[in-house]
Protein backbone atom coordinates (compact mmCIF):
# COMPACT_ATOMS: atom_id res chain seq x y z
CA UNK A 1 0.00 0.00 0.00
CA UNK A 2 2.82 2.45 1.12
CA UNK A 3 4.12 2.11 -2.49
CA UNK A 4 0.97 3.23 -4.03
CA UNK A 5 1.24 6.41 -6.42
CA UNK A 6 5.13 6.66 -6.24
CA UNK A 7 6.32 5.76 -9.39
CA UNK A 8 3.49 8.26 -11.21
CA UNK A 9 4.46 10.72 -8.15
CA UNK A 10 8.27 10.42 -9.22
CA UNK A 11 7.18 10.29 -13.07
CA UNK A 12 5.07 13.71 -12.58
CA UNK A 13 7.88 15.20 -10.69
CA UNK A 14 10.52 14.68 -13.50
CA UNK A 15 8.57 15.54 -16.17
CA UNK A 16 6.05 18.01 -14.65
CA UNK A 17 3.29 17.09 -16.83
CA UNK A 18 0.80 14.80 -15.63
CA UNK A 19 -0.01 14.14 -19.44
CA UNK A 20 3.71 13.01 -20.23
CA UNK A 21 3.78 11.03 -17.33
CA UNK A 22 0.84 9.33 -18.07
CA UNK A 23 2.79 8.26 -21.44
CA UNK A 24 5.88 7.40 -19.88
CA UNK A 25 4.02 4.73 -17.47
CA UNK A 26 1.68 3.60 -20.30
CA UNK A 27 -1.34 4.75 -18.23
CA UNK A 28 -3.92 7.47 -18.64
CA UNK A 29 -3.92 10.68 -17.33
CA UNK A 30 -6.57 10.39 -15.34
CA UNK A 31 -5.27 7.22 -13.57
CA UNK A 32 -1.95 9.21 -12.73
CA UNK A 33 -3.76 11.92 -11.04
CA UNK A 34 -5.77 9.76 -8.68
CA UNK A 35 -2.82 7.90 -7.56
CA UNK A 36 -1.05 11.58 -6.99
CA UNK A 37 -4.68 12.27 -5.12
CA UNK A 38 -4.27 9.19 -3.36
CA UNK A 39 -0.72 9.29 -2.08
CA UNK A 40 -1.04 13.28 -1.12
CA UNK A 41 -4.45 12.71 1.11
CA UNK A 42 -2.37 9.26 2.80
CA UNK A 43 0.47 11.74 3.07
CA UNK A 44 -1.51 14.82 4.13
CA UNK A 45 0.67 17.04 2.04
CA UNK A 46 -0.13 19.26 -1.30
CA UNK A 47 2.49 17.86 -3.78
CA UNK A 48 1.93 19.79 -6.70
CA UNK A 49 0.77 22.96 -7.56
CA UNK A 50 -1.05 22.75 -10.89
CA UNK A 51 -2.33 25.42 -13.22
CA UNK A 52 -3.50 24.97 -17.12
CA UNK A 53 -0.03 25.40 -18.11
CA UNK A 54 2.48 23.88 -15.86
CA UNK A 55 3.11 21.78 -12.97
CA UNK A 56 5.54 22.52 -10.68
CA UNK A 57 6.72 20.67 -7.01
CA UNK A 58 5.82 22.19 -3.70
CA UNK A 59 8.95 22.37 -0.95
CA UNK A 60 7.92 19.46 0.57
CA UNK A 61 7.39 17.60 -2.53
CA UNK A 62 10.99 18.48 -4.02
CA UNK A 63 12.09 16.21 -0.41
CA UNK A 64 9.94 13.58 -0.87
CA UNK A 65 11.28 13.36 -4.38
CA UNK A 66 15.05 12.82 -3.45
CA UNK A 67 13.83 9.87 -0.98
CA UNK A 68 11.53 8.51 -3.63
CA UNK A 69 14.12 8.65 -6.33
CA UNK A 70 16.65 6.55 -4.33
CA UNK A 71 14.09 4.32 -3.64
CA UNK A 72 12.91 3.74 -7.12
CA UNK A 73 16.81 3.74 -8.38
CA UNK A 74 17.11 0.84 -5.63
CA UNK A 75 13.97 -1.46 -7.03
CA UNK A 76 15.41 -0.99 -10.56
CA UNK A 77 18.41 -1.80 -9.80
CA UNK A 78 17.42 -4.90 -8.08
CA UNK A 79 15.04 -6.09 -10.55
CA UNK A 80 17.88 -5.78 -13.58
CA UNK A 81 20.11 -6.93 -11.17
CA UNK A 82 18.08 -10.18 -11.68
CA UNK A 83 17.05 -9.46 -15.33
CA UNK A 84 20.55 -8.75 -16.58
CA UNK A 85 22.50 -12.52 -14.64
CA UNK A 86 22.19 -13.81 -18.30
CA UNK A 87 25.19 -14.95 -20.08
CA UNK A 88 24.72 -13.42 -23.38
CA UNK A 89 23.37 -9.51 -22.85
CA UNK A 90 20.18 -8.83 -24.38
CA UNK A 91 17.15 -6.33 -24.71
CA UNK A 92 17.23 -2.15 -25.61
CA UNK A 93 19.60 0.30 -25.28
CA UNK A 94 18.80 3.73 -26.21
CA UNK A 95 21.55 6.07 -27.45
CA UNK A 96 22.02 9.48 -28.97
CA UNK A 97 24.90 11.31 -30.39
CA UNK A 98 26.25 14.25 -32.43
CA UNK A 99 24.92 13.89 -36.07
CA UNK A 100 28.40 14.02 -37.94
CA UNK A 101 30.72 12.36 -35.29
CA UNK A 102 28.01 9.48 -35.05
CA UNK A 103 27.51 8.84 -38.83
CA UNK A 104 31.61 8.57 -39.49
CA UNK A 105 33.00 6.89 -36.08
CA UNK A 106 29.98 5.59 -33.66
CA UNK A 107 27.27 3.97 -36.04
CA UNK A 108 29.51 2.16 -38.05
CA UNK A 109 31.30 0.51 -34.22
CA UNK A 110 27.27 0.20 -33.01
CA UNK A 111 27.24 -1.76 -36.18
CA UNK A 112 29.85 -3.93 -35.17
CA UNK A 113 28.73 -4.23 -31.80
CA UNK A 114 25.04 -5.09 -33.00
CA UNK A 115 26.74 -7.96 -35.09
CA UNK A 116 28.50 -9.67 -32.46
CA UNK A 117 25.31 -9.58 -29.83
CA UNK A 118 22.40 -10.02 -31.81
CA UNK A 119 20.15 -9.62 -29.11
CA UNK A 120 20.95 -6.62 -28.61
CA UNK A 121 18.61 -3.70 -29.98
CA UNK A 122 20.22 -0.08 -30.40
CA UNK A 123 18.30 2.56 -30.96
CA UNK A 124 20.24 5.50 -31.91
CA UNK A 125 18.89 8.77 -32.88
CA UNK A 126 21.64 12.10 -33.94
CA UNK A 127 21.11 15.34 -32.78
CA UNK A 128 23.42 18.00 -32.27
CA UNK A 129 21.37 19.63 -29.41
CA UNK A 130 22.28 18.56 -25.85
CA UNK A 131 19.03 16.25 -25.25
CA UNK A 132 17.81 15.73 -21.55
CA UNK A 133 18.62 12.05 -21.39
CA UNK A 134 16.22 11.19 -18.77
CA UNK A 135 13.00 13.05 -19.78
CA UNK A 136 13.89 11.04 -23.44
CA UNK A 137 14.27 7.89 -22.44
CA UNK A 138 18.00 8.10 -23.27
CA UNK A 139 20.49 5.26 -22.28
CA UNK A 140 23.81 7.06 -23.20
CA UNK A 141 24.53 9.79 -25.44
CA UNK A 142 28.12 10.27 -27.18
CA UNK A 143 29.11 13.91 -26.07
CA UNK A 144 32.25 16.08 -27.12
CA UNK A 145 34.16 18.27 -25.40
CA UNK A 146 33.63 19.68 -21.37
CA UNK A 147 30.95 18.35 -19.92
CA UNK A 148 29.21 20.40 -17.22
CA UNK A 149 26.34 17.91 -16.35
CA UNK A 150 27.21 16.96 -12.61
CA UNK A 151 23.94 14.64 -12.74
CA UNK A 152 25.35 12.46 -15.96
CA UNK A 153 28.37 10.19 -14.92
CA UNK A 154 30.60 10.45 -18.06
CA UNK A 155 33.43 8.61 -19.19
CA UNK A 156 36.35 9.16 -21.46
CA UNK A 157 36.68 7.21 -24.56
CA UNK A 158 39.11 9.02 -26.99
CA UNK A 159 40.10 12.47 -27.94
CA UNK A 160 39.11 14.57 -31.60
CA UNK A 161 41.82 17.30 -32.63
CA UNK A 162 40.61 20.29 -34.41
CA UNK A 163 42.43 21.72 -37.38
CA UNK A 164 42.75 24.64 -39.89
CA UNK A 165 42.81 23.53 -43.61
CA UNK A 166 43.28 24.63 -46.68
CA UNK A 167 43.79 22.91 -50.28
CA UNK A 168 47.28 23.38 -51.72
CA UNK A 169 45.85 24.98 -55.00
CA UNK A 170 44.33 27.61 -52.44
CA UNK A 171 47.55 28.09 -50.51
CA UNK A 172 49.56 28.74 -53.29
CA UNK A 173 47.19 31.47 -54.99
CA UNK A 174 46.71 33.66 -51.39
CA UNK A 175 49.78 32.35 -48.94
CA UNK A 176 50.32 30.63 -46.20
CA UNK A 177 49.30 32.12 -42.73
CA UNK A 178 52.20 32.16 -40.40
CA UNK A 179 50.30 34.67 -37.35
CA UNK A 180 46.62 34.53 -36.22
CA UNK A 181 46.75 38.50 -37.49
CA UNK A 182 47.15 36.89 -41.04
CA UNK A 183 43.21 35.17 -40.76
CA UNK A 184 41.83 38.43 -41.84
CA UNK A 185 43.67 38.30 -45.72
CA UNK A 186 42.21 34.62 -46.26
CA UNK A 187 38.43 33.35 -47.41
CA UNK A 188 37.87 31.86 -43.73
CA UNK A 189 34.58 29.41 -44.43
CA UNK A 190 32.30 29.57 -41.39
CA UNK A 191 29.78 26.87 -40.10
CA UNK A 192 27.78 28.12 -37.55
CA UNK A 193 29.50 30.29 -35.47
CA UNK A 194 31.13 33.33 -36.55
CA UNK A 195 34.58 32.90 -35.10
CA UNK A 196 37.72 29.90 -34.75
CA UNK A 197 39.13 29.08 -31.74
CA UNK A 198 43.14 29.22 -31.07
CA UNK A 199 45.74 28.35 -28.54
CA UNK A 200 47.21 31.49 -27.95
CA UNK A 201 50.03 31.64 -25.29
CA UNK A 202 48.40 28.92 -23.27
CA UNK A 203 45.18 30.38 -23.42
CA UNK A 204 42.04 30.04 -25.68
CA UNK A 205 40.87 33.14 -28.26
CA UNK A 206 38.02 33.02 -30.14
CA UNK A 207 39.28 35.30 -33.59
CA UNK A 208 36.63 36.31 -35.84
CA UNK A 209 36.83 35.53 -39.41
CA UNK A 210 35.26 36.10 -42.50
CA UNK A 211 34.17 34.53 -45.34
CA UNK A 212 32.04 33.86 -48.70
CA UNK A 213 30.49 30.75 -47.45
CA UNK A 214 28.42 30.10 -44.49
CA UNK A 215 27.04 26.48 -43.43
CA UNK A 216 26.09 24.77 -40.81
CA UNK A 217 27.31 21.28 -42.38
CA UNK A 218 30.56 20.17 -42.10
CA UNK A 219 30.61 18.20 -44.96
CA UNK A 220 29.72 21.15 -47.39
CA UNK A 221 32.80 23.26 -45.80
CA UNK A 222 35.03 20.15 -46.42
CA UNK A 223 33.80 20.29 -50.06
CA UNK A 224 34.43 23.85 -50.60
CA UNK A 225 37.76 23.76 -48.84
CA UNK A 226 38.85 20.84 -50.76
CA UNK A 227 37.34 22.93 -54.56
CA UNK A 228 40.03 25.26 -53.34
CA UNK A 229 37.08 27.48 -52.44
CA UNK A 230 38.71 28.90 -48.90
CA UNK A 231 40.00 27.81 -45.71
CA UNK A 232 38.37 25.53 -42.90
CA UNK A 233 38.70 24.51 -38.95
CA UNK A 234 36.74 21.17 -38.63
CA UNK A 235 37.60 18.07 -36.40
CA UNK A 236 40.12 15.19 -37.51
CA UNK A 237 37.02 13.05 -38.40
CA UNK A 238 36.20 15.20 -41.43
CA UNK A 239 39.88 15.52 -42.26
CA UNK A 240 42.35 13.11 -41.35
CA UNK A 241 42.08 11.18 -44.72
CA UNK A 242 41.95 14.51 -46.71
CA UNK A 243 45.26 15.17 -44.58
CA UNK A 244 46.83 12.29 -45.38
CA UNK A 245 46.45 12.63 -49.06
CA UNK A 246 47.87 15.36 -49.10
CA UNK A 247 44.65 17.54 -49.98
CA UNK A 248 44.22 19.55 -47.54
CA UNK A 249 47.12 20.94 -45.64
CA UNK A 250 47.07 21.89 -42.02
CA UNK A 251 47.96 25.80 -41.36
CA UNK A 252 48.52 28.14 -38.08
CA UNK A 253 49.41 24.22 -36.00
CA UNK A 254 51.11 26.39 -33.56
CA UNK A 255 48.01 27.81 -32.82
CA UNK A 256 45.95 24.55 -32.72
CA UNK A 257 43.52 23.85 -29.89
CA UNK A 258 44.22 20.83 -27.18
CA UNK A 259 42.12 18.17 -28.38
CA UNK A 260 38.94 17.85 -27.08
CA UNK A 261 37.52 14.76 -24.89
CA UNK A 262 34.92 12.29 -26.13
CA UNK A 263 32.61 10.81 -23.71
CA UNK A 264 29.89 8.26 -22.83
CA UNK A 265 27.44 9.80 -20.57
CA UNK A 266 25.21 8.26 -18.86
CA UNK A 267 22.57 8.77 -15.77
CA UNK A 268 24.19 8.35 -12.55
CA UNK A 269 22.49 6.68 -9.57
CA UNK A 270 21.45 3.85 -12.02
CA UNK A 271 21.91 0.61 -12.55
CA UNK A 272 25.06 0.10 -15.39
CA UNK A 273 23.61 -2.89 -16.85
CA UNK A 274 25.58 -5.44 -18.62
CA UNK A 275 24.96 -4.70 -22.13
CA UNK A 276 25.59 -0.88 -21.54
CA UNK A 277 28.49 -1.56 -19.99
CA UNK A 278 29.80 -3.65 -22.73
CA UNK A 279 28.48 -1.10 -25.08
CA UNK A 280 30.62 1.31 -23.61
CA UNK A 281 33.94 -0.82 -23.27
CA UNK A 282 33.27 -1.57 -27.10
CA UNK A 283 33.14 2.07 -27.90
CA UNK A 284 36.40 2.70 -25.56
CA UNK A 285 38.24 0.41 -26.90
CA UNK A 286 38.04 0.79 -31.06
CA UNK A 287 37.39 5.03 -30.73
């Protein structure tokens, strides 16, 4: 009985929508607010105050949700505790990443990964927008870069480098930079922000730049950098073959950012089950 209306109580209080809730649990609406009813007259407490557009907790609620959450966090943990003792791992995991940095070097390793453990389902969706993993069902999401999160454990799996291009062809026809003063004589192609970031004496600068070309795709500055179009700063997983080659040459290195950190993230307070776990070693280890 004294576990009555928790789980829609907890549900409500992370979401703060009785509708959403509702969907989350895969109940109605109307059965999540009279167990919320229910558990407030046992309690003799207002939980929620409600109006047409939001819900938000009371001061007592926002208590009874850290108790509630450890409590729920210990059942679940228990249960796949049980769930998960299976040899082989099996069953859903939900992950997210950035759209570019998943297509070239984390779908084609949750490929991999998918092929050796069959019963495994990954569902991955790619967004560039930092998506609350919790409220979305999220497993893990592939992040780049600080991470500021203190609710999300996160761990290290590999490191991108950032670079300043250019096609020979281009370099030849306008120079070489040799300063960061020298930026504002070159066709600097921009993505979505209108400056590049430096090491400059220890210490970061955003310098703005100009250019012809504006894009929010990476791949479509690549292109125009390597048609000898202008010159780009993208990360070593647009380049490093281009580099290679030979076709694009790396300018200003003296200048070049420390490379960034790529992470797994994940919920904290939750149980790492098997198949996540291996998920993420898998990911560690070929990244």
């Amino acid at each position: 009985m004294k576990w009555h209306g928790i789980s829609e109580f907890v549900a409500v209080a992370e979401v703060q929508s009785f509708s959403v809730a509702a969907t989350k649990l895969g109940i109605s609406t109307a059965q999540v607010s009279r167990q919320i009813s229910a558990l407030e007259s046992r309690l003799q407490v207002k939980l929620f105050y409600r109006s047409t557009r939001r819900v938000s907790l009371t001061q007592e609620a926002e208590v009874f949700y850290q108790q509630c959450r450890h409590l729920l966090d210990g059942l679940e943990n228990a249960e796949q505790a049980i769930t998960q003792l299976q040899s082989r791992p099996q069953g859903i995991i939900k992950l997210t990443a950035p759209v570019t940095y998943g297509e070239k070097r984390v779908l084609p390793l949750v490929n991999d990964f998918v092929a050796l453990y069959d019963q495994v389902e990954v569902i991955t969706e790619l967004s560039n927008h930092h998506v609350d993993l919790i409220e979305g069902g999220y497993d893990l999401a592939i992040r780049i870069g600080k991470q500021q999160d203190s609710s999300l454990v996160a761990k290290k799996l590999c490191q991108r480098a950032n670079y300043v291009c250019a096609s020979a062809n281009y370099l030849e026809k306008h120079g070489v930079p040799e300063k960061l003063l020298d930026l504002k004589h070159h066709n600097c192609l921009l993505g979505t922000q209108d400056y590049w970031r430096f090491n400059d004496n220890n210490k970061e600068r955003n310098i703005k730049v100009k250019g012809n070309l504006r894009c929010n795709s990476g791949v479509a500055l690549l292109d125009a950098a390597l048609k000898d179009i202008g010159m780009v700063q993208l990360s070593d997983h647009f380049l490093d073959s281009y580099i290679e080659s030979g076709q694009l040459i790396p300018v200003l290195e003296q200048y070049r950012i420390p490379n960034e950190a790529i992470w797994a993230v994940y919920p904290q307070n939750r149980y790492l089950a098997p198949k996540l776990r291996l998920l993420i070693d898998f990911l560690a280890e070929r990244l």
